[in-house]
PDB file of N, CA and C in Angstrom:
ATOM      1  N   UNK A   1      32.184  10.328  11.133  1.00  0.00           N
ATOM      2  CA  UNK A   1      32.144  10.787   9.767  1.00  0.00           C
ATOM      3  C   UNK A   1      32.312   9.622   8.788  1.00  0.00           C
ATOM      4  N   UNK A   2      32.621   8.662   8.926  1.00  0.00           N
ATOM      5  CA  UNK A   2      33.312   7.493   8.081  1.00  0.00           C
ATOM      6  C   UNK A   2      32.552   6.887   7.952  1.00  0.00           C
ATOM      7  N   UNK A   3      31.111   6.917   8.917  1.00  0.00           N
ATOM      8  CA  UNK A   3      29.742   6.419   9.033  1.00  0.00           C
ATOM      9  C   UNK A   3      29.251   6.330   7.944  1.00  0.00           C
ATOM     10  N   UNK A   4      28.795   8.321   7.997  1.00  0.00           N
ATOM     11  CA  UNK A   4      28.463   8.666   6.818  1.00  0.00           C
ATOM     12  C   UNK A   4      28.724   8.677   5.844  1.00  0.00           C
ATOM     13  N   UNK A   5      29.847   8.424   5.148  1.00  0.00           N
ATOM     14  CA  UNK A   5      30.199   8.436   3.597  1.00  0.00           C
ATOM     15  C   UNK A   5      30.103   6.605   3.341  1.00  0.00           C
ATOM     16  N   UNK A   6      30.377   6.352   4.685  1.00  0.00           N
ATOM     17  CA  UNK A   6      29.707   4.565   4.120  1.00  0.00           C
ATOM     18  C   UNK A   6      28.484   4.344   3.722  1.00  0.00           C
ATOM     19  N   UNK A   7      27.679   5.831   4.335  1.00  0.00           N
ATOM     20  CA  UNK A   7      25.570   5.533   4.262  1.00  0.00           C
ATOM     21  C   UNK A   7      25.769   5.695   2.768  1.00  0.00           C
ATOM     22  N   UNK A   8      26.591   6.718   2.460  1.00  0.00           N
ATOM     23  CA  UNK A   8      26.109   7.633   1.255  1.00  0.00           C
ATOM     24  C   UNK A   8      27.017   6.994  -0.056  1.00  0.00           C
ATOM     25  N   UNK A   9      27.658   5.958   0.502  1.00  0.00           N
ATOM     26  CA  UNK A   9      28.400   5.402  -0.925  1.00  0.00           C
ATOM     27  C   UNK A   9      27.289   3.818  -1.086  1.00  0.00           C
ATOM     28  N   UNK A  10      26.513   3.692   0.058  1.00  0.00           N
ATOM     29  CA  UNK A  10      25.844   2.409  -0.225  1.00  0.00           C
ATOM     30  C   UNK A  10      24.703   2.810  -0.850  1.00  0.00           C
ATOM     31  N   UNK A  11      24.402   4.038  -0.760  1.00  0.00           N
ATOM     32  CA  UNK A  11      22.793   4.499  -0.648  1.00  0.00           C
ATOM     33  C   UNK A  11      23.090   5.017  -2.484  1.00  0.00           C
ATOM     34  N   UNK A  12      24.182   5.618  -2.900  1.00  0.00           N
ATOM     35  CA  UNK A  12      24.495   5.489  -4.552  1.00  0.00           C
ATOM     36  C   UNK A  12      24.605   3.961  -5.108  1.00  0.00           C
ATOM     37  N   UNK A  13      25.209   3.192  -4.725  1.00  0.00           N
ATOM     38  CA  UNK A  13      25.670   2.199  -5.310  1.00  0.00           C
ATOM     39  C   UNK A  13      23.907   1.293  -5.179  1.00  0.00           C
ATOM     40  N   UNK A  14      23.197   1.438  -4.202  1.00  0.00           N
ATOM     41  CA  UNK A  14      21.624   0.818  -4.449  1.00  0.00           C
ATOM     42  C   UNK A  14      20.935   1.602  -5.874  1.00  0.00           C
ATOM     43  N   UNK A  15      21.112   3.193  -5.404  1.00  0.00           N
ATOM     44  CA  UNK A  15      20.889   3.946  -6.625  1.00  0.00           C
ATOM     45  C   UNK A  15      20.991   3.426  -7.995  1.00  0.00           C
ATOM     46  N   UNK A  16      22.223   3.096  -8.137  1.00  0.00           N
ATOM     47  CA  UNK A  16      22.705   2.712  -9.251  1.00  0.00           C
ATOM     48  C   UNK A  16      22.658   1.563  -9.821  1.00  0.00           C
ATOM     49  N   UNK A  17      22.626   0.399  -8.852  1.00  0.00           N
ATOM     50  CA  UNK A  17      22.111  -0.796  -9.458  1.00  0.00           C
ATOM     51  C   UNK A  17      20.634  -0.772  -9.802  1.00  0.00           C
ATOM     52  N   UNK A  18      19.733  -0.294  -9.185  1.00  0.00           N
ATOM     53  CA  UNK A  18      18.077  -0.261  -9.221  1.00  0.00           C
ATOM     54  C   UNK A  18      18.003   0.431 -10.803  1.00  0.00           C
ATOM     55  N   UNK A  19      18.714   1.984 -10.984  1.00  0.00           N
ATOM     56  CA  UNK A  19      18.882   2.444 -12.495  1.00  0.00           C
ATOM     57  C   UNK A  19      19.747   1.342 -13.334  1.00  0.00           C
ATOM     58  N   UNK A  20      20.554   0.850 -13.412  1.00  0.00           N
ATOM     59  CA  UNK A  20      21.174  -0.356 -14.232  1.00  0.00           C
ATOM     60  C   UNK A  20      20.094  -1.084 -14.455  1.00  0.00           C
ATOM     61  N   UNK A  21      19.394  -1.602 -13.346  1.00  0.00           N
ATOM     62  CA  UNK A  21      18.048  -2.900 -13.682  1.00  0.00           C
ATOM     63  C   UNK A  21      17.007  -2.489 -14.769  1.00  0.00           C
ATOM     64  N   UNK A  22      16.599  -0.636 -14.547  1.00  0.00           N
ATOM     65  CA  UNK A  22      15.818  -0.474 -15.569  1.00  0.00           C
ATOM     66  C   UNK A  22      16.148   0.040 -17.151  1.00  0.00           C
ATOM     67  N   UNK A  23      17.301  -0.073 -16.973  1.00  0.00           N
ATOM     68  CA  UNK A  23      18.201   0.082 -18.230  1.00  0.00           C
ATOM     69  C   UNK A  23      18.005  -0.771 -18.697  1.00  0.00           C
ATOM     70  N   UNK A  24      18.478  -2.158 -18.105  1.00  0.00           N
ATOM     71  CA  UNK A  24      18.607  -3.377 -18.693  1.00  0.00           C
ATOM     72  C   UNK A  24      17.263  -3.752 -19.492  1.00  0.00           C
ATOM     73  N   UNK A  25      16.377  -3.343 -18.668  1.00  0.00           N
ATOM     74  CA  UNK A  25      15.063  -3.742 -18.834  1.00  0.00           C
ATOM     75  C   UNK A  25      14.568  -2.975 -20.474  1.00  0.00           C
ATOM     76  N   UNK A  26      15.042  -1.751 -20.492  1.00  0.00           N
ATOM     77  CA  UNK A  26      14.844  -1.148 -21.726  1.00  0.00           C
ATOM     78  C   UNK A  26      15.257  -1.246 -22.788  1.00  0.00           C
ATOM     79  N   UNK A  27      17.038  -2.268 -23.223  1.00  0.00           N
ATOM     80  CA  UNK A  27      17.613  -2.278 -23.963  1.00  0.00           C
ATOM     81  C   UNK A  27      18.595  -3.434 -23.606  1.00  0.00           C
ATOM     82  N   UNK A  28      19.240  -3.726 -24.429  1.00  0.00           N
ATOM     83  CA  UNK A  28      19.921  -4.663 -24.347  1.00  0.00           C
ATOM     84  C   UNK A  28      19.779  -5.814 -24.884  1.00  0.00           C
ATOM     85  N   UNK A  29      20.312  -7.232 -24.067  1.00  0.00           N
ATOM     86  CA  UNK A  29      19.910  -8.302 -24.503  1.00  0.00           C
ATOM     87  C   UNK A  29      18.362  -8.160 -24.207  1.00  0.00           C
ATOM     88  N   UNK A  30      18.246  -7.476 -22.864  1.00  0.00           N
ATOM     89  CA  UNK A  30      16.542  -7.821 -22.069  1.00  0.00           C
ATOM     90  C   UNK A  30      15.393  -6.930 -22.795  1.00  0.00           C
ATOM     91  N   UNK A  31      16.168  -6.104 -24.051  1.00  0.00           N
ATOM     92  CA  UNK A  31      15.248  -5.313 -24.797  1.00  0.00           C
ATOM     93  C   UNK A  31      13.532  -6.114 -25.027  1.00  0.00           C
ATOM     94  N   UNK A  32      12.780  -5.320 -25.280  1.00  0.00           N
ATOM     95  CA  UNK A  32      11.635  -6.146 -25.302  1.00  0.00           C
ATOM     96  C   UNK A  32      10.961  -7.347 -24.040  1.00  0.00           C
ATOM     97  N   UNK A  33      11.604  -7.706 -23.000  1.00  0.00           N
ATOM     98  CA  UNK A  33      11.696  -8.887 -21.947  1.00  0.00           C
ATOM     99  C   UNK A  33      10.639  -8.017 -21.070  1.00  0.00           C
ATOM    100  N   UNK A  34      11.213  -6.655 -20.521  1.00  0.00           N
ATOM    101  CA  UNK A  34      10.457  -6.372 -19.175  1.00  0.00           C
ATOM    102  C   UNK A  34       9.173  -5.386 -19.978  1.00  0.00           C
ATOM    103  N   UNK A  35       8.567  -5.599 -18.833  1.00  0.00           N
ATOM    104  CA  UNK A  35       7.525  -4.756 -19.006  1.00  0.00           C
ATOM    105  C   UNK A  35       6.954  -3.786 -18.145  1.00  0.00           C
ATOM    106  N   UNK A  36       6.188  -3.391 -17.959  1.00  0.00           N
ATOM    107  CA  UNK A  36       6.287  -1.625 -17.000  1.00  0.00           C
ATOM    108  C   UNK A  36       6.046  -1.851 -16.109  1.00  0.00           C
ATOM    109  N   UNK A  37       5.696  -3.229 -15.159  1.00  0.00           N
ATOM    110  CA  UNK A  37       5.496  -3.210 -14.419  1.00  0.00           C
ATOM    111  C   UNK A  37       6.726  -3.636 -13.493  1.00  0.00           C
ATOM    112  N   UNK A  38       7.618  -4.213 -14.429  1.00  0.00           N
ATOM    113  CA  UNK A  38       9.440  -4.251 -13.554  1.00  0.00           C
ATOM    114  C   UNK A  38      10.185  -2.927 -13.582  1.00  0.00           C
ATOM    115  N   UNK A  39      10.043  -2.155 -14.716  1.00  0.00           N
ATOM    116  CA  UNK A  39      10.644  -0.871 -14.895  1.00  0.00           C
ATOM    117  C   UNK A  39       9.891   0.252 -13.618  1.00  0.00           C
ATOM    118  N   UNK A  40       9.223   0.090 -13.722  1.00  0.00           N
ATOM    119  CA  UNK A  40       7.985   1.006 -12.528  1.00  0.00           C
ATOM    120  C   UNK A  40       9.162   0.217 -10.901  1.00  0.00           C
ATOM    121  N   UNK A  41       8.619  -0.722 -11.111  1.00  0.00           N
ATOM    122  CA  UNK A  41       9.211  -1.200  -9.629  1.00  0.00           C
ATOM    123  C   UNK A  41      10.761  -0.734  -9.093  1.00  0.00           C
ATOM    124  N   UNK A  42      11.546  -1.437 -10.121  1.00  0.00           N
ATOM    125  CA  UNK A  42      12.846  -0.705 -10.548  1.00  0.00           C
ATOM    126  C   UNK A  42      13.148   1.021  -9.632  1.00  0.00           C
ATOM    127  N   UNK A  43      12.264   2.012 -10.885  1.00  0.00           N
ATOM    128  CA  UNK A  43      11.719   3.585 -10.532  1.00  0.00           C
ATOM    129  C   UNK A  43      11.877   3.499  -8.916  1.00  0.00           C
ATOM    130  N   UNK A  44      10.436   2.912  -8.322  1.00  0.00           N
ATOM    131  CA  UNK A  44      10.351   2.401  -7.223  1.00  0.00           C
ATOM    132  C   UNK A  44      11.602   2.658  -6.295  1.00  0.00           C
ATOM    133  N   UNK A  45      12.011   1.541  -5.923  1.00  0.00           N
ATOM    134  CA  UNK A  45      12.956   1.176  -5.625  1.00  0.00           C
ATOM    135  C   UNK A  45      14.345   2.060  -5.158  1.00  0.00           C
ATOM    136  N   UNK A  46      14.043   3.112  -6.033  1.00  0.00           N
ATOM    137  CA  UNK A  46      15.524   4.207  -6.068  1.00  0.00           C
ATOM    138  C   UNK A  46      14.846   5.056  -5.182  1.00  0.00           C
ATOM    139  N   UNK A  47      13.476   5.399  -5.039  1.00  0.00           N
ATOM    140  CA  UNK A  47      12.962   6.567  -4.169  1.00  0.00           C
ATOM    141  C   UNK A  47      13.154   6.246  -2.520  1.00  0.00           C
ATOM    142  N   UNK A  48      13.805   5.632  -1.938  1.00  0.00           N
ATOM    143  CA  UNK A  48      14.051   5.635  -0.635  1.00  0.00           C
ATOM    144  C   UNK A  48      15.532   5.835  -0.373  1.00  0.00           C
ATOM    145  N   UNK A  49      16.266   5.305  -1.167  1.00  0.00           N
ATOM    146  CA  UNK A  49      17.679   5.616  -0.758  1.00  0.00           C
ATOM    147  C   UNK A  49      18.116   6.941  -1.748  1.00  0.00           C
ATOM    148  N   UNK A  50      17.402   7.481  -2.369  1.00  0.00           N
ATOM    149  CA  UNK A  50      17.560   8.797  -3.357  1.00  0.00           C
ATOM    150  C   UNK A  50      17.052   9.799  -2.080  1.00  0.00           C
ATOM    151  N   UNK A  51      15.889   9.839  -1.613  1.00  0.00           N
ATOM    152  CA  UNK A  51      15.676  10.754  -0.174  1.00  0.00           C
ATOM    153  C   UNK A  51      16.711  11.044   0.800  1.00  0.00           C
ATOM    154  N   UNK A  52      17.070   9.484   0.978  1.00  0.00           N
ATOM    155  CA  UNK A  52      18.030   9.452   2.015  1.00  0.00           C
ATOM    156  C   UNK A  52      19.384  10.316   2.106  1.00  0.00           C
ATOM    157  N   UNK A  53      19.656   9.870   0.262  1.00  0.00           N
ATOM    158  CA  UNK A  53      20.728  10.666   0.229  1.00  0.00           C
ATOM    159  C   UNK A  53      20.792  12.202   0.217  1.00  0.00           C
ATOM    160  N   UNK A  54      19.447  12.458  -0.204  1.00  0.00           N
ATOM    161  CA  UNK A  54      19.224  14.169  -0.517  1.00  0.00           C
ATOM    162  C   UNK A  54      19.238  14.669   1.264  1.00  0.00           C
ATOM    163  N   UNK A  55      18.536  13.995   2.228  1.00  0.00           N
ATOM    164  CA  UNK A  55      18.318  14.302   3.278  1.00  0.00           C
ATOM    165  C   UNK A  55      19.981  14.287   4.053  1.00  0.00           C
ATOM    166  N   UNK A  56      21.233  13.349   3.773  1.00  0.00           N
ATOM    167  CA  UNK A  56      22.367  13.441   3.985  1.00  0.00           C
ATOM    168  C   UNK A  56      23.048  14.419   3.717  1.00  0.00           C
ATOM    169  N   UNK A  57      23.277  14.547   2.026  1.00  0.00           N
ATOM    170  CA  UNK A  57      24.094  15.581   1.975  1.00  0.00           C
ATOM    171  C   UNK A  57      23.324  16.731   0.979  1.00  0.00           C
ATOM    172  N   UNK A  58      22.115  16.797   0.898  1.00  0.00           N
ATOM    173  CA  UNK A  58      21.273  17.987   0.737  1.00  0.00           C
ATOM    174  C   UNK A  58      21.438  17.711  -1.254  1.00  0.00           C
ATOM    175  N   UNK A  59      20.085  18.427  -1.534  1.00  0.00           N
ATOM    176  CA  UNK A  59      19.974  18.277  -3.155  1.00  0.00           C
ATOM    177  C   UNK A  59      21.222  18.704  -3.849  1.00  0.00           C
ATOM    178  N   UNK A  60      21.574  19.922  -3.905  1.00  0.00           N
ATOM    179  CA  UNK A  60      22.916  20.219  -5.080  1.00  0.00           C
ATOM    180  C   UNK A  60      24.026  19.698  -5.241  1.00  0.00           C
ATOM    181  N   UNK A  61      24.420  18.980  -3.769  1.00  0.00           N
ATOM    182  CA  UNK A  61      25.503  17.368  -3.457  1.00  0.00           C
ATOM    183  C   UNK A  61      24.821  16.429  -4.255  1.00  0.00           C
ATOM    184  N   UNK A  62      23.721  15.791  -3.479  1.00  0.00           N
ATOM    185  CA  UNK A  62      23.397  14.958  -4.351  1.00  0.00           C
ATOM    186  C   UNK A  62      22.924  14.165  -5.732  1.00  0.00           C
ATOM    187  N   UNK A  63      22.692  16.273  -6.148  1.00  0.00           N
ATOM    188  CA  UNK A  63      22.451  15.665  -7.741  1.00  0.00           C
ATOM    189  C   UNK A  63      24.194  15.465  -8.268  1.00  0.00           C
ATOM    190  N   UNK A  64      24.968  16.241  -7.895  1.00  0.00           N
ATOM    191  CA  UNK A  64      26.354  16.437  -8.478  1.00  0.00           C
ATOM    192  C   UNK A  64      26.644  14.494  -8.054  1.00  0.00           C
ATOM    193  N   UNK A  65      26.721  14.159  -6.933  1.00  0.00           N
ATOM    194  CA  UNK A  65      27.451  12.864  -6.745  1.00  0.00           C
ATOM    195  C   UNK A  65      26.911  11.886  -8.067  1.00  0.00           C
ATOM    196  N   UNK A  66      25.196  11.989  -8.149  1.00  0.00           N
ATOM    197  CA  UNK A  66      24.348  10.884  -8.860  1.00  0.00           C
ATOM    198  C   UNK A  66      25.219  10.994 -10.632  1.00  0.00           C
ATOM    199  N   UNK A  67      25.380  12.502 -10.532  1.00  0.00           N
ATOM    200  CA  UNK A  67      25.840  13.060 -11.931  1.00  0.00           C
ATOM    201  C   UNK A  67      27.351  12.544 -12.269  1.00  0.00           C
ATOM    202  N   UNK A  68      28.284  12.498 -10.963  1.00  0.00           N
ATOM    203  CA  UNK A  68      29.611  12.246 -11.231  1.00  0.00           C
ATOM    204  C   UNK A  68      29.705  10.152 -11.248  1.00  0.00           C
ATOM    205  N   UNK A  69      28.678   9.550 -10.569  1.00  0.00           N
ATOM    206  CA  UNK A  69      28.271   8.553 -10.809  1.00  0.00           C
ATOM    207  C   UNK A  69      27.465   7.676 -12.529  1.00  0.00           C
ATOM    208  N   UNK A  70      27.723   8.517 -13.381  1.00  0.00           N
ATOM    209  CA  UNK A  70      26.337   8.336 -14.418  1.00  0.00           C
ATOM    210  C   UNK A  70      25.335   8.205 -14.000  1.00  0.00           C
ATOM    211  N   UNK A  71      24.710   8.643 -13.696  1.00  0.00           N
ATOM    212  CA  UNK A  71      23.151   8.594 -13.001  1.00  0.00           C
ATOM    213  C   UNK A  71      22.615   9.925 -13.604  1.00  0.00           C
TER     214      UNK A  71
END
């Protein structure tokens, strides 16, 4: 079991940096910097460990965790 909440705290925390990157990309200092083709990639990026996690602990967990995460 200790496995799993290690998959599922790494598989948010990728989540969450990949959404931070396209944040950044939208506002900030980096406002104006990226362009859609880093923000797209970014997007990208979250769709394999976002499955993963839905496939772990099933959609209504995982939207609640992404939600109790800011996500």
């Amino acid at each position: 079991m200790e496995d799993h909440r290690s998959e599922v705290a790494q598989l948010i925390w990728q989540i969450h940096a990949e959404y931070e990157a396209a944040q950044r990309g939208l506002s900030g200092l980096a406002q104006g910097a990226a362009d859609h083709r880093y923000i797209a990639q970014r997007t990208t990026n979250m769709t394999s460990p976002l499955v993963r996690l839905v496939t772990l602990v099933g959609n209504e967990r995982a939207h609640k965790m992404l939600s109790e995460a800011g996500l």
